[in-house]
C-alpha atoms as a PDB file:
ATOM      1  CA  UNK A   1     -67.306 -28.152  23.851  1.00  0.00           C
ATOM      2  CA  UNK A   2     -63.416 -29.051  23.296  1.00  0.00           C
ATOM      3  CA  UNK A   3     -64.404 -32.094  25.731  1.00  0.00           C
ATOM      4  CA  UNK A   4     -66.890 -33.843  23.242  1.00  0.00           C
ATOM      5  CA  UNK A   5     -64.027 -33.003  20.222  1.00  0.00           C
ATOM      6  CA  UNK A   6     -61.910 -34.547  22.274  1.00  0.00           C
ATOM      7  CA  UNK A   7     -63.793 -37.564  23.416  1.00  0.00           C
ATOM      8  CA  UNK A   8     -65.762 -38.026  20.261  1.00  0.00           C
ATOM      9  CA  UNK A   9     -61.571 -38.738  18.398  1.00  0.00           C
ATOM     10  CA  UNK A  10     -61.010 -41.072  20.999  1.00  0.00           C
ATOM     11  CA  UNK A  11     -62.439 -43.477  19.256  1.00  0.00           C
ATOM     12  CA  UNK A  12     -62.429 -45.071  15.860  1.00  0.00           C
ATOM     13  CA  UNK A  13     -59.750 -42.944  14.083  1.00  0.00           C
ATOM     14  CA  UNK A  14     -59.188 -40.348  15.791  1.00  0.00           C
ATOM     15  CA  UNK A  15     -55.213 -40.349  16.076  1.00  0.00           C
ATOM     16  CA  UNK A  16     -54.954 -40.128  12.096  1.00  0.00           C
ATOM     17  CA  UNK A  17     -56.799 -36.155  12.801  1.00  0.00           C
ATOM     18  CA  UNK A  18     -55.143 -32.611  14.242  1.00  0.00           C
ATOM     19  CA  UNK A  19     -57.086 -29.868  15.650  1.00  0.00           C
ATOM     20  CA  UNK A  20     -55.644 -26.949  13.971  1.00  0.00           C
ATOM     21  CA  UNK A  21     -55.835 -23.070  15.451  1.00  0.00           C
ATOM     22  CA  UNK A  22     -55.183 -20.377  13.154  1.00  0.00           C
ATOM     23  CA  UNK A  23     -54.801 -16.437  14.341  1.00  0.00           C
ATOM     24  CA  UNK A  24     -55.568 -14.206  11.162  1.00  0.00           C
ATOM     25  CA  UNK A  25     -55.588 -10.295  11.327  1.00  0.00           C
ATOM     26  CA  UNK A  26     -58.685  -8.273   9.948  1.00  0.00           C
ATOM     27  CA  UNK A  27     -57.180  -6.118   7.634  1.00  0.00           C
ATOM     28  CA  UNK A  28     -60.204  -3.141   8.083  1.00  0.00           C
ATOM     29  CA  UNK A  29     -60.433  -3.472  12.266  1.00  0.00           C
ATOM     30  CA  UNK A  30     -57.123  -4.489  13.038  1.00  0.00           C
ATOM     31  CA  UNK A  31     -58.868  -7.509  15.414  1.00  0.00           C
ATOM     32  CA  UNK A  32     -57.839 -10.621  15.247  1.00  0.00           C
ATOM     33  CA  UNK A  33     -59.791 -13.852  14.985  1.00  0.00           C
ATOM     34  CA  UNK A  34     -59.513 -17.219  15.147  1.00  0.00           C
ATOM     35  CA  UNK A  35     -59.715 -20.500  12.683  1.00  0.00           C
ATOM     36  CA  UNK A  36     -60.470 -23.522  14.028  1.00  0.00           C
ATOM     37  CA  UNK A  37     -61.394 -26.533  11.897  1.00  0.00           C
ATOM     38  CA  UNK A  38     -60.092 -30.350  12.504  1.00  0.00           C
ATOM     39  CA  UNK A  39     -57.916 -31.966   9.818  1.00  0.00           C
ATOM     40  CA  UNK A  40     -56.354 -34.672   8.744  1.00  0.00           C
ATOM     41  CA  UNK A  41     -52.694 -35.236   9.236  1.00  0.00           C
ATOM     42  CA  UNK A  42     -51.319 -35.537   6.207  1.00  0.00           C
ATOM     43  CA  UNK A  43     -53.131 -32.365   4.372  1.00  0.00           C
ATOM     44  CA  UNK A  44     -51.769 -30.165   7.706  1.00  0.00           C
ATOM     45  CA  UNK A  45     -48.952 -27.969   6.332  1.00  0.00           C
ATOM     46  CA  UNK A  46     -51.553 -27.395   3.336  1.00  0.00           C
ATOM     47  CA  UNK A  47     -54.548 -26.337   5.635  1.00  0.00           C
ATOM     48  CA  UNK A  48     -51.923 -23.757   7.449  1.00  0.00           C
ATOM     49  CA  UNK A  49     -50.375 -22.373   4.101  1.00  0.00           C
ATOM     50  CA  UNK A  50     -54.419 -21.784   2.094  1.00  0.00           C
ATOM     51  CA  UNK A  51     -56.126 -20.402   5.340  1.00  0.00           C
END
């Protein structure tokens, strides 16, 4: 799957968006999970700081 996310930015404009990975703690289970979305560069530090 991270091969046709990769591939499919390749092309067109790709470069101007991030794949961002976010760790967050479950407050009830103690497990962690995982965010993954893909974002544009310049709303990055924004993404990171709301999720």
């Amino acid at each position: 799957m991270a091969k046709k996310t990769v591939a499919s930015l390749q092309t067109g404009g790709g470069k101007e968006h991030t794949k961002c990975i976010k760790m967050a703690k479950n407050e009830k289970t103690g497990s962690y999970s995982f965010k993954t979305e893909i974002v544009h560069n310049d709303i990055i530090k924004d993404w990171f700081e709301n999720n």
